[in-house]
C-alpha atoms as a PDB file:
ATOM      1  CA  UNK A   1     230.162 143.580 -48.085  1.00  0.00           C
ATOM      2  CA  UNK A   2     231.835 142.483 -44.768  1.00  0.00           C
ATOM      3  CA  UNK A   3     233.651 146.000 -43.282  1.00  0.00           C
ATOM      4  CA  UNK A   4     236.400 145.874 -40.397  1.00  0.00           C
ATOM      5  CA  UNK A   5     235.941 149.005 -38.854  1.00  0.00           C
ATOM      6  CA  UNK A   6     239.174 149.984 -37.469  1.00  0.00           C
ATOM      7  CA  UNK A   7     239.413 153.278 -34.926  1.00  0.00           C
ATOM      8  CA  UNK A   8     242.064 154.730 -32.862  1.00  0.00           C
ATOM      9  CA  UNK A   9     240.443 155.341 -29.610  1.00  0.00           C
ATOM     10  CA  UNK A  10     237.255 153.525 -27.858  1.00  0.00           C
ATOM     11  CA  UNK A  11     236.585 155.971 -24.792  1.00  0.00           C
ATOM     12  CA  UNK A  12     232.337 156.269 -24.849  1.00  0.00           C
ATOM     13  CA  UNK A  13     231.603 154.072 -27.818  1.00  0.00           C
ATOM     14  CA  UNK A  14     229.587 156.364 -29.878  1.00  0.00           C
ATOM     15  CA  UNK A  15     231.671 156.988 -32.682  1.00  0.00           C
ATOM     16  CA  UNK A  16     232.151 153.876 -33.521  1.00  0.00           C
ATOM     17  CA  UNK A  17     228.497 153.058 -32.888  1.00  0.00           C
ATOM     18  CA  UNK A  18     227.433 155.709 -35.210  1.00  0.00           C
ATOM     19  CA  UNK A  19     229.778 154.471 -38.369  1.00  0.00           C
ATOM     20  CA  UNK A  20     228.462 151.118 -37.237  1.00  0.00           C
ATOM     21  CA  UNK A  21     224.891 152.135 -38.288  1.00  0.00           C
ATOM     22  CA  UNK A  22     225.985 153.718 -41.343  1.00  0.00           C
ATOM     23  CA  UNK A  23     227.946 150.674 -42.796  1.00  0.00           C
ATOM     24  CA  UNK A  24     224.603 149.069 -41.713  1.00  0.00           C
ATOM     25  CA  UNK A  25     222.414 151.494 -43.538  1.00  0.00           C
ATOM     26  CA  UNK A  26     224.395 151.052 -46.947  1.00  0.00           C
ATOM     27  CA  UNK A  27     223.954 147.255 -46.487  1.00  0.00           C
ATOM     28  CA  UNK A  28     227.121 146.212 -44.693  1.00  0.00           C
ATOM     29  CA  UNK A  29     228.082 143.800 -42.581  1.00  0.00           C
ATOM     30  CA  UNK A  30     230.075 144.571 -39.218  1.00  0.00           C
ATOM     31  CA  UNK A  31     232.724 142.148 -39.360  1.00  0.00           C
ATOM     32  CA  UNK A  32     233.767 143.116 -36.311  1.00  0.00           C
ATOM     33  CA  UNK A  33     235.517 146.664 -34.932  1.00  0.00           C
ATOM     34  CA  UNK A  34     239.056 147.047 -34.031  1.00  0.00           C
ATOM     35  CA  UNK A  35     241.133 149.316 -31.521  1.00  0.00           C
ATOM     36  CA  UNK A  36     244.214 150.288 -31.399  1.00  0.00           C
ATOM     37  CA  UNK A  37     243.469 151.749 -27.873  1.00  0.00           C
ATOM     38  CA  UNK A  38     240.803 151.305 -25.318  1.00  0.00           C
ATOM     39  CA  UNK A  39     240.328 153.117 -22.399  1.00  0.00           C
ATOM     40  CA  UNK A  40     238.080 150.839 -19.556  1.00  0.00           C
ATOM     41  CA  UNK A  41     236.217 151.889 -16.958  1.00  0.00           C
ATOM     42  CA  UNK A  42     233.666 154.329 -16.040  1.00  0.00           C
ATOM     43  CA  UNK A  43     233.044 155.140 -19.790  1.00  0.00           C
ATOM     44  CA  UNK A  44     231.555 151.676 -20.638  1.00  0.00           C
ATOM     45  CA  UNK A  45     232.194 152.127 -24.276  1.00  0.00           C
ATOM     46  CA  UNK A  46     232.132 148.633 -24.900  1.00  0.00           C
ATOM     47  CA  UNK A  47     228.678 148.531 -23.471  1.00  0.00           C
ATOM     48  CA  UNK A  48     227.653 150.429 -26.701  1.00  0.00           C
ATOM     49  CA  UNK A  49     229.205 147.514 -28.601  1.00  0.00           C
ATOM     50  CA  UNK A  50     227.739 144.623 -27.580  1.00  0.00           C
ATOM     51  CA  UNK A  51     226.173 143.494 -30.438  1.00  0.00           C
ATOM     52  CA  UNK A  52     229.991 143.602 -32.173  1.00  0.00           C
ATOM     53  CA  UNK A  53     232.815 141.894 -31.736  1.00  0.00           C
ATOM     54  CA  UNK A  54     235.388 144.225 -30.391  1.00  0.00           C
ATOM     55  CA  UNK A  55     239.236 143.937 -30.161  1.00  0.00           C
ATOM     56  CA  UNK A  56     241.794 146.349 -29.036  1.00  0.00           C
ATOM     57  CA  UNK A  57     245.885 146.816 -29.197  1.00  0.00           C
ATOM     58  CA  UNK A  58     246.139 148.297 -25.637  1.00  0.00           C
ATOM     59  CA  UNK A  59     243.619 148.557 -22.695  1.00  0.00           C
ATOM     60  CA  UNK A  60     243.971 151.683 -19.935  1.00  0.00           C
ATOM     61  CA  UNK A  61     242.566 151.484 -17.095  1.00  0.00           C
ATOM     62  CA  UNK A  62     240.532 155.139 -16.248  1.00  0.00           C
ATOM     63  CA  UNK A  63     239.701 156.514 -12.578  1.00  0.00           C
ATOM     64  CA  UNK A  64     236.435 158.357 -12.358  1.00  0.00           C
END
C-alpha cells in the first residue's frame, strides 16, 4: 500500500521518521509526508527526511 503520512508539526523530524519506519516495517510505501506546519532552521528536521518527499502548508522561520 502507498501511505501519505500527514502530521501537524515538523520541528526535529523524528516523529515522523519513526511512523515512517513503521509503515515501512508493515510493508508500506512512503508516498510522501505532508505538513501542515514546518518550523526551519536550527532543528534540521527535514534533514531526517531526506529520503521522503516532504511538503508543508506554512514554513516559520526559528532563531537559535
Amino acid at each position: 500500500e502507498k501511505v501519505l503520512l500527514f502530521d501537524d508539526l515538523l520541528a526535529t523530524g523524528g516523529t515522523a521518521k519513526a511512523a515512517a519506519n513503521i509503515i515501512e516495517k508493515a510493508k508500506g510505501i512512503v508516498a510522501g509526508i505532508a505538513f501542515v506546519i514546518e518550523l526551519i532552521g536550527s532543528l534540521h528536521g527535514r534533514d531526517q527526511l531526506k529520503d521522503y518527499d516532504v511538503m508543508s502548508l506554512v514554513k516559520i522561520p526559528v532563531e537559535e
